[in-house]
N, C-alpha and C. Protein backbone atom coordinates (compact mmCIF):
# COMPACT_ATOMS: atom_id res chain seq x y z
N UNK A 1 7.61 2.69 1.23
CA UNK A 1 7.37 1.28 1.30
C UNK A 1 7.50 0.71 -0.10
N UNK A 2 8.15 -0.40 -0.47
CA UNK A 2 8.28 -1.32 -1.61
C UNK A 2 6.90 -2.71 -1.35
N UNK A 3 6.38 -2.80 -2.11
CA UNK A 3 5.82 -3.37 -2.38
C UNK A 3 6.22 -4.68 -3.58
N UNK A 4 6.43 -6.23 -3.07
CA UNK A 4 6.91 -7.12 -3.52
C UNK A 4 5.91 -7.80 -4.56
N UNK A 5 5.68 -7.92 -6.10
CA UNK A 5 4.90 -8.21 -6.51
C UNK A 5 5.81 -9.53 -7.76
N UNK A 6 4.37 -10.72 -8.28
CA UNK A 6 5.48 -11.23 -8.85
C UNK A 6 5.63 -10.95 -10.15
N UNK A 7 5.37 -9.62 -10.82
CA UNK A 7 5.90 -8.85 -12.06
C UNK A 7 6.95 -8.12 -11.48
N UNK A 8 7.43 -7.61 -10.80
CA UNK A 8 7.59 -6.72 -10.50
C UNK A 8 8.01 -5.85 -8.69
N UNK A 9 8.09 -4.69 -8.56
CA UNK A 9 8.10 -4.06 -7.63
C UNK A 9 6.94 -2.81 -7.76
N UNK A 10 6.72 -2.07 -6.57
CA UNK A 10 5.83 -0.55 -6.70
C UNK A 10 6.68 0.04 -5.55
N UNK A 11 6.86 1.12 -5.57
CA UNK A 11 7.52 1.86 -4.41
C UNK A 11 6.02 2.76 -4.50
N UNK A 12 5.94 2.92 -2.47
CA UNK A 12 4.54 3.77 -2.66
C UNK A 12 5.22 4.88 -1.38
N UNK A 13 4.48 6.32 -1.16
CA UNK A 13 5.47 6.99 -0.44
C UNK A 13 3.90 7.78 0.61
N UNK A 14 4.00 8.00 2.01
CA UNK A 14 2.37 8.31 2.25
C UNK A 14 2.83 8.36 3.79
N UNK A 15 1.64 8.76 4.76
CA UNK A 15 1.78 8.24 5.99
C UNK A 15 0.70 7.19 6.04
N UNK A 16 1.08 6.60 7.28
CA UNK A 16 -0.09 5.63 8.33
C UNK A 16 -0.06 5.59 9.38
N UNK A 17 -1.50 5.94 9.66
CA UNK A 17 -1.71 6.84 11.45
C UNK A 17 -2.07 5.40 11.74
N UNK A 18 -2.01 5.62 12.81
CA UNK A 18 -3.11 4.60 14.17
C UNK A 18 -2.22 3.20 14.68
N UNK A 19 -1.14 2.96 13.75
CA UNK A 19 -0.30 1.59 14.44
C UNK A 19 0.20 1.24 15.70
N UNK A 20 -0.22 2.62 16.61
CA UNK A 20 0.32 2.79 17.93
C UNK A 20 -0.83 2.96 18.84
N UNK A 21 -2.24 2.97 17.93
CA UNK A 21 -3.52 3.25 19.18
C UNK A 21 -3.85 1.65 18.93
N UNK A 22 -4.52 1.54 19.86
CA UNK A 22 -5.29 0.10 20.18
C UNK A 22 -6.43 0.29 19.49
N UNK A 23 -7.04 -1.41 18.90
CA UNK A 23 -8.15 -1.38 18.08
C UNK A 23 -7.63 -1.34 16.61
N UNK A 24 -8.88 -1.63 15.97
CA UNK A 24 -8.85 -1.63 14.52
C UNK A 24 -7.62 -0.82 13.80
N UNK A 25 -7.21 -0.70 12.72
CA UNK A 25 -6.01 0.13 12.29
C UNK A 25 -7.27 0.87 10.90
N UNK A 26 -6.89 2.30 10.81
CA UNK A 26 -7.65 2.81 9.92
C UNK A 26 -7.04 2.96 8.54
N UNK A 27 -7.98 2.59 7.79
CA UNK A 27 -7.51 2.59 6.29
C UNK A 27 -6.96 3.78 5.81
N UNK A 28 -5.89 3.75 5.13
CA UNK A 28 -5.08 4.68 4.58
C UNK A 28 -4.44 4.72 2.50
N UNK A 29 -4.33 5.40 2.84
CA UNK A 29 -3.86 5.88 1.16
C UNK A 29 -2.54 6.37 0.89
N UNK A 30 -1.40 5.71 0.17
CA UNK A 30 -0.42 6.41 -0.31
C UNK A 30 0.11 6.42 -1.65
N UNK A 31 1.07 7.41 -2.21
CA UNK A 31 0.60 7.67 -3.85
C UNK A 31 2.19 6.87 -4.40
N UNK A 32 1.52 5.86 -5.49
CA UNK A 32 2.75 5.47 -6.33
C UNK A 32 3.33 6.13 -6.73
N UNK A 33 4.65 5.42 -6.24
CA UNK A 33 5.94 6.76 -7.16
C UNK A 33 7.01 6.19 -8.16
N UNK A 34 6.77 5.09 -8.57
CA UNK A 34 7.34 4.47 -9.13
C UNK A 34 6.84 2.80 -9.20
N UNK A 35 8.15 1.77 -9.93
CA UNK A 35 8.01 0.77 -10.07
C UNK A 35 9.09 -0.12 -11.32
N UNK A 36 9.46 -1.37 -10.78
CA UNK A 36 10.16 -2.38 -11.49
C UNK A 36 9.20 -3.04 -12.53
N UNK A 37 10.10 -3.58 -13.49
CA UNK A 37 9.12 -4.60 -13.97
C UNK A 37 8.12 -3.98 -15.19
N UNK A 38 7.18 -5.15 -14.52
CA UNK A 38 5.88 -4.66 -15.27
C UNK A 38 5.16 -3.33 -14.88
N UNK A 39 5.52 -3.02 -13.72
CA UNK A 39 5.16 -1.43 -13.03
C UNK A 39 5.86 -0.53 -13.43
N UNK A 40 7.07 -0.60 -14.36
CA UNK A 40 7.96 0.26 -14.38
C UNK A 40 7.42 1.27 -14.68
N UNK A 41 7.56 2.99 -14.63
CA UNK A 41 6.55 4.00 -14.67
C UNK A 41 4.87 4.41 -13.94
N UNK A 42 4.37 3.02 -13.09
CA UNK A 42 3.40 3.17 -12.57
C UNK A 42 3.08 4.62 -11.79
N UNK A 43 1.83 4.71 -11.84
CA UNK A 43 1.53 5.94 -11.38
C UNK A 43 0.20 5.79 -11.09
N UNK A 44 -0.08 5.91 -9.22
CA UNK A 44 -1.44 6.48 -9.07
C UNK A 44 -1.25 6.34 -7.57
N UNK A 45 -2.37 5.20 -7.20
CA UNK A 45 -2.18 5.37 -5.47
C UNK A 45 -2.32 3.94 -5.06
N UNK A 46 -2.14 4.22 -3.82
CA UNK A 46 -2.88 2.61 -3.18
C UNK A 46 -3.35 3.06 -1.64
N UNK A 47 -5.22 2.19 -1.65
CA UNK A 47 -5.77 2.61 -0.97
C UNK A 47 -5.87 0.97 0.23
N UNK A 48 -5.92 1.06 1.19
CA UNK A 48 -5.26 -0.29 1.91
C UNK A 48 -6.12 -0.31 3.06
N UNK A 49 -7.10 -1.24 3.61
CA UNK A 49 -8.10 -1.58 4.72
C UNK A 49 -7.48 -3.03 5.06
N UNK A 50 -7.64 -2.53 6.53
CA UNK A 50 -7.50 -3.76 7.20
C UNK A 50 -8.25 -4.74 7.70
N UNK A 51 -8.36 -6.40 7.02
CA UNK A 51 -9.61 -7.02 7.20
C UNK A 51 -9.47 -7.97 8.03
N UNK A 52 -7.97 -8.32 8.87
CA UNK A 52 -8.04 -8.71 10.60
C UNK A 52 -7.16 -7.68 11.05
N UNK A 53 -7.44 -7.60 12.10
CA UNK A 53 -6.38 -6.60 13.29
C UNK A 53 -5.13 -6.71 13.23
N UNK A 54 -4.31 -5.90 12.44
CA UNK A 54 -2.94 -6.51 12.03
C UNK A 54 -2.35 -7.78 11.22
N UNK A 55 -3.16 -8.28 11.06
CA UNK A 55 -2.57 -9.58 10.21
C UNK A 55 -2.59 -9.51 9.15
N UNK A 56 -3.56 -9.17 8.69
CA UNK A 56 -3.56 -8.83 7.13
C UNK A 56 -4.81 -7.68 6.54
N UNK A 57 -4.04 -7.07 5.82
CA UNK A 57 -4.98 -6.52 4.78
C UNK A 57 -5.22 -6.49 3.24
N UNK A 58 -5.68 -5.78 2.69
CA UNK A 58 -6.23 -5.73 1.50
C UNK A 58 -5.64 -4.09 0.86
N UNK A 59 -5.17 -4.45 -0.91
CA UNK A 59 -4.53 -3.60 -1.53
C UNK A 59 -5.21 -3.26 -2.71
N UNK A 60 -5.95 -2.20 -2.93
CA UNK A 60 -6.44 -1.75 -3.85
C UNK A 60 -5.73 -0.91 -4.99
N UNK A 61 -4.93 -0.97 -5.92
CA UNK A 61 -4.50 -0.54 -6.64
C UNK A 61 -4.72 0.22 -8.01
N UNK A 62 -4.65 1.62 -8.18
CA UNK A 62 -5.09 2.32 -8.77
C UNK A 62 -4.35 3.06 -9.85
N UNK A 63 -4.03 1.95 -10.94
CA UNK A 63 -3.03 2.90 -12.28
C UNK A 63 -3.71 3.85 -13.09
């Protein structure tokens, strides 16, 4: 997954379970592997909860 930022890009590489069960979607983690920009060389993870049912969530970012 690329991640659109406005410095920049993050490419992050991981799975995510549950988009196919009904109900809440469970928070997941996948590890930076790169990046444009101001990310260029980034390195760590991103940990991601969902705070409506598919519509949107929240990106915790960890250099």
């Amino acid at each position: 997954m690329t991640y659109t930022l406005p410095d920049g890009q993050l490419t992050v590489q991981g799975m995510y379970f549950g988009i196919l069960n009904p109900g809440p979607r469970p928070p997941f983690d996948n590890a930076i592997t790169g990046g444009t920009g101001k990310y260029d060389r980034a390195r760590g993870s991103v940990h991601a909860e969902t705070v409506e049912a598919g519509r949107r969530f929240t990106i915790d970012l960890y250099l």
